[in-house]
C-alpha atoms as a PDB file:
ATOM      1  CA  UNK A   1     -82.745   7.405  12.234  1.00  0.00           C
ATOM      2  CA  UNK A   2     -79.708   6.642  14.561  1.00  0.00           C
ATOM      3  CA  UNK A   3     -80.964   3.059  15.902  1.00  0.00           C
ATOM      4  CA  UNK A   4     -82.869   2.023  12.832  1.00  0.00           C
ATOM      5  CA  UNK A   5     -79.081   2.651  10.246  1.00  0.00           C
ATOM      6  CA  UNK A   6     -77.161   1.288  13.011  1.00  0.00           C
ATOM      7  CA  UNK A   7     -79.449  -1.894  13.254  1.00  0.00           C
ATOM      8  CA  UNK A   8     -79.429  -1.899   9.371  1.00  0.00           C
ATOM      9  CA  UNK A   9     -76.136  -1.429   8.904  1.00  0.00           C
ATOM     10  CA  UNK A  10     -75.122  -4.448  11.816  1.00  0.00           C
ATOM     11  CA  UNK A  11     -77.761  -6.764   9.528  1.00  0.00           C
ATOM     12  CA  UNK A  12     -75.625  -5.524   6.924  1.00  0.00           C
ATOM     13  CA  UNK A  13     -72.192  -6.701   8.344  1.00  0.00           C
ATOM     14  CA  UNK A  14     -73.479  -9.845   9.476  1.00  0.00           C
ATOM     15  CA  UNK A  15     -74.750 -10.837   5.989  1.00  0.00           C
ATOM     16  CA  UNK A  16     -71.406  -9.622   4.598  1.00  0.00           C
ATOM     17  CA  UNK A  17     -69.607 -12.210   7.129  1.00  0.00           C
ATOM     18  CA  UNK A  18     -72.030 -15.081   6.095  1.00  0.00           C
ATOM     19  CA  UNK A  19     -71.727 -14.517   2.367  1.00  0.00           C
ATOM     20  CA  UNK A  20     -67.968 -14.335   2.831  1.00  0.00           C
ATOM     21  CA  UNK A  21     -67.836 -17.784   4.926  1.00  0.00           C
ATOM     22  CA  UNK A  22     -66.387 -15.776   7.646  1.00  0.00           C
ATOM     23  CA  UNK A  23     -69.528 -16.371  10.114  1.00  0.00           C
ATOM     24  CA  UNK A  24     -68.900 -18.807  12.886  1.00  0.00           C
ATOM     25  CA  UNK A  25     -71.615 -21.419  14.057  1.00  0.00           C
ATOM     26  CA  UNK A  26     -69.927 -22.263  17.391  1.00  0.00           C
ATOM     27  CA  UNK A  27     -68.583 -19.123  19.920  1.00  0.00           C
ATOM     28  CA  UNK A  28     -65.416 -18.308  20.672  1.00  0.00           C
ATOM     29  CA  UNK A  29     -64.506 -20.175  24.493  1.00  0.00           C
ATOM     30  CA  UNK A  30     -65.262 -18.324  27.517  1.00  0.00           C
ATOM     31  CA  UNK A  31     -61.478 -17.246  28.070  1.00  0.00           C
ATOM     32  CA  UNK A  32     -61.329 -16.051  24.372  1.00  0.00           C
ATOM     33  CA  UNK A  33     -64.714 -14.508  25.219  1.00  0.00           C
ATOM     34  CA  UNK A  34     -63.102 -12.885  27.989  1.00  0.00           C
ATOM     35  CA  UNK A  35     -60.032 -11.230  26.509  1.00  0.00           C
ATOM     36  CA  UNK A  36     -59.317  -7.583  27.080  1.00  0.00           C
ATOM     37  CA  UNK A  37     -56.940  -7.040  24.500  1.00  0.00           C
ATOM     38  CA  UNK A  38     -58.584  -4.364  21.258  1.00  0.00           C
ATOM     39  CA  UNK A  39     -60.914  -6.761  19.926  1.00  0.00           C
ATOM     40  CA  UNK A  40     -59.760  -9.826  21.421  1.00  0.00           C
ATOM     41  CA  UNK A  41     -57.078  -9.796  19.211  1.00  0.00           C
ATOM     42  CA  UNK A  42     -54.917 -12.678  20.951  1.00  0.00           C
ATOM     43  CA  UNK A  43     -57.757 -14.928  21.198  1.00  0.00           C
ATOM     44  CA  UNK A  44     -60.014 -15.004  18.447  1.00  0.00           C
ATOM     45  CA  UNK A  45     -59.786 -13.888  14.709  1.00  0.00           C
ATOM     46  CA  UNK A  46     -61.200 -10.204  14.033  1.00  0.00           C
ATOM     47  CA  UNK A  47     -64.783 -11.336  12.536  1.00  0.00           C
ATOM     48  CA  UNK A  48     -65.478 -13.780  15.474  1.00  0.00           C
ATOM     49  CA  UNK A  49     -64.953 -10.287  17.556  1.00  0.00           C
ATOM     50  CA  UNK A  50     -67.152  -8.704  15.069  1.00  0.00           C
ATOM     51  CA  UNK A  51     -69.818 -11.817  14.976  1.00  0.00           C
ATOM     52  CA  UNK A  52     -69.832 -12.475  18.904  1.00  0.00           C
ATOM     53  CA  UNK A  53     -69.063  -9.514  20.702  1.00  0.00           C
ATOM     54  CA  UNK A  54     -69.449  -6.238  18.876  1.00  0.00           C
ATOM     55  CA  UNK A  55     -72.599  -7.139  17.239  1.00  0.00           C
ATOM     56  CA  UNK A  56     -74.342  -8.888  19.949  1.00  0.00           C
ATOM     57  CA  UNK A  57     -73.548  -5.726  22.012  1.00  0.00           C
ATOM     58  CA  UNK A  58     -74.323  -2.850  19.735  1.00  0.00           C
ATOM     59  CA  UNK A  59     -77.204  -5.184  18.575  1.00  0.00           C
ATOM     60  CA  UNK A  60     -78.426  -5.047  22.576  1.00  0.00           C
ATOM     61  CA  UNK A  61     -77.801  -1.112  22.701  1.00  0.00           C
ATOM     62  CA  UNK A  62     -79.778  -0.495  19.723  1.00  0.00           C
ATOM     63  CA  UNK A  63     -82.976  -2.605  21.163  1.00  0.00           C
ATOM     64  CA  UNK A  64     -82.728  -0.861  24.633  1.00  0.00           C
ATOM     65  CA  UNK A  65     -82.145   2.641  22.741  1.00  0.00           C
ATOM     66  CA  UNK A  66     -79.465   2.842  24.696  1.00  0.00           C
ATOM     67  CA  UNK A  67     -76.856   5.744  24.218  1.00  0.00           C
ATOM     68  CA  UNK A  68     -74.482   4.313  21.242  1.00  0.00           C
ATOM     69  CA  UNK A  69     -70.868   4.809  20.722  1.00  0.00           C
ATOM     70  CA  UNK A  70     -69.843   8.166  19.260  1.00  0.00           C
ATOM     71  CA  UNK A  71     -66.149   8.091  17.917  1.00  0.00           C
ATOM     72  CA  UNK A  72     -65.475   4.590  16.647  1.00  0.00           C
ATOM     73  CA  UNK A  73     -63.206   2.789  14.175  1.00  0.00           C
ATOM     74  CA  UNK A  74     -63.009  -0.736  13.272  1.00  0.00           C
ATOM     75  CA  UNK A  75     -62.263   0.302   9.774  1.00  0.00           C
ATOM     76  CA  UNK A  76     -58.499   0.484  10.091  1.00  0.00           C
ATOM     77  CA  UNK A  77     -58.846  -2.650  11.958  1.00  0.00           C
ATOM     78  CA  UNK A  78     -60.761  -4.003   9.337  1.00  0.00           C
ATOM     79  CA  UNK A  79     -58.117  -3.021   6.867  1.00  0.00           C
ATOM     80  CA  UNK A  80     -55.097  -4.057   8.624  1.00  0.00           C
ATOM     81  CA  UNK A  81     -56.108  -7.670   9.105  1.00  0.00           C
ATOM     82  CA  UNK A  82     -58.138  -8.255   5.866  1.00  0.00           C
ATOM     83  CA  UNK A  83     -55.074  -5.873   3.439  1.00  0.00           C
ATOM     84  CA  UNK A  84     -54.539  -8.944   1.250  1.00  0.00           C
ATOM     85  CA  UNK A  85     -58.369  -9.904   0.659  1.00  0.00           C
ATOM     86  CA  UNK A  86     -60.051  -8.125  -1.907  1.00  0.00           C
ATOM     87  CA  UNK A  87     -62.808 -10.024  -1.796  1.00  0.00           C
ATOM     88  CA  UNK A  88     -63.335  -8.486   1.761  1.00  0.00           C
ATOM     89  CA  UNK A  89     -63.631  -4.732  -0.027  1.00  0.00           C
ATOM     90  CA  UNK A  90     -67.666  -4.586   0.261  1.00  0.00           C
ATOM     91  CA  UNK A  91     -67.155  -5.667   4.223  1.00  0.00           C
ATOM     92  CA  UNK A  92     -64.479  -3.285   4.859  1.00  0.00           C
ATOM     93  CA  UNK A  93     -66.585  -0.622   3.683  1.00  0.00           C
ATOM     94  CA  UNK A  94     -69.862  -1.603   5.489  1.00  0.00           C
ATOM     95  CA  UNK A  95     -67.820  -1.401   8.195  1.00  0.00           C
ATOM     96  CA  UNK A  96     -66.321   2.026   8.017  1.00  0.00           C
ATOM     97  CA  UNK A  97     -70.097   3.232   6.902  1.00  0.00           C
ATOM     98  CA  UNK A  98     -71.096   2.479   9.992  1.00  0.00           C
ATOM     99  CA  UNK A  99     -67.901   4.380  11.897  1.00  0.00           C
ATOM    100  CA  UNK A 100     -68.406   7.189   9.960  1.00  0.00           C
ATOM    101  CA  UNK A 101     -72.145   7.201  10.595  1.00  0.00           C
ATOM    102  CA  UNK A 102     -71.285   6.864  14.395  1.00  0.00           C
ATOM    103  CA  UNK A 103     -68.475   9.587  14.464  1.00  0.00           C
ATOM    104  CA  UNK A 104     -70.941  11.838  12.707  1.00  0.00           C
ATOM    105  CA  UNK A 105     -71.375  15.167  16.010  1.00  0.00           C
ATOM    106  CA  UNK A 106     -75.266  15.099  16.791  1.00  0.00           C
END
């Protein structure tokens, strides 16, 4: 149940991002790649973070079964950088489904 909502629920996001034209077809450069700021937030726009790093990565951890995060939240992140886009509502909340669903205590 945990890895097959989480891989759901990332399939989810990324169809959000394409529908919304927020989906890149190029990556970010290897220094924006390579930014350790929350979410790379000086180098690349929130849904690149969301397209090329958290994705990819949770999208890895799910296919090894690995141990997933347990207390996340990109929601408010989500929120603070899309406030203005309403249109962004149905992505906002896939997101914070998928925080809560994380944060949930096993």
């Amino acid at each position: 149940m945990l890895y097959q909502f989480t891989q759901k629920q990332l399939a989810l996001i990324a169809q959000e991002l394409k529908s919304q034209a927020l989906w890149a077809d190029e990556p970010p450069s290897t220094q924006a790649m390579a930014d350790p700021t929350p979410f790379a937030c000086e180098s690349m726009p929130f849904e690149h973070w969301l397209q090329f790093i958290f994705i990819l990565k949770m999208s890895v951890l799910v296919a090894q079964r690995a141990p997933l995060p347990t207390n996340i939240a990109l929601a408010p992140m989500a929120e603070y950088v899309w406030q203005h886009r309403i249109e962004l509502k149905m992505l906002i909340n896939l997101i914070n489904q998928l925080d809560e669903f994380l944060s949930e205590p096993r």
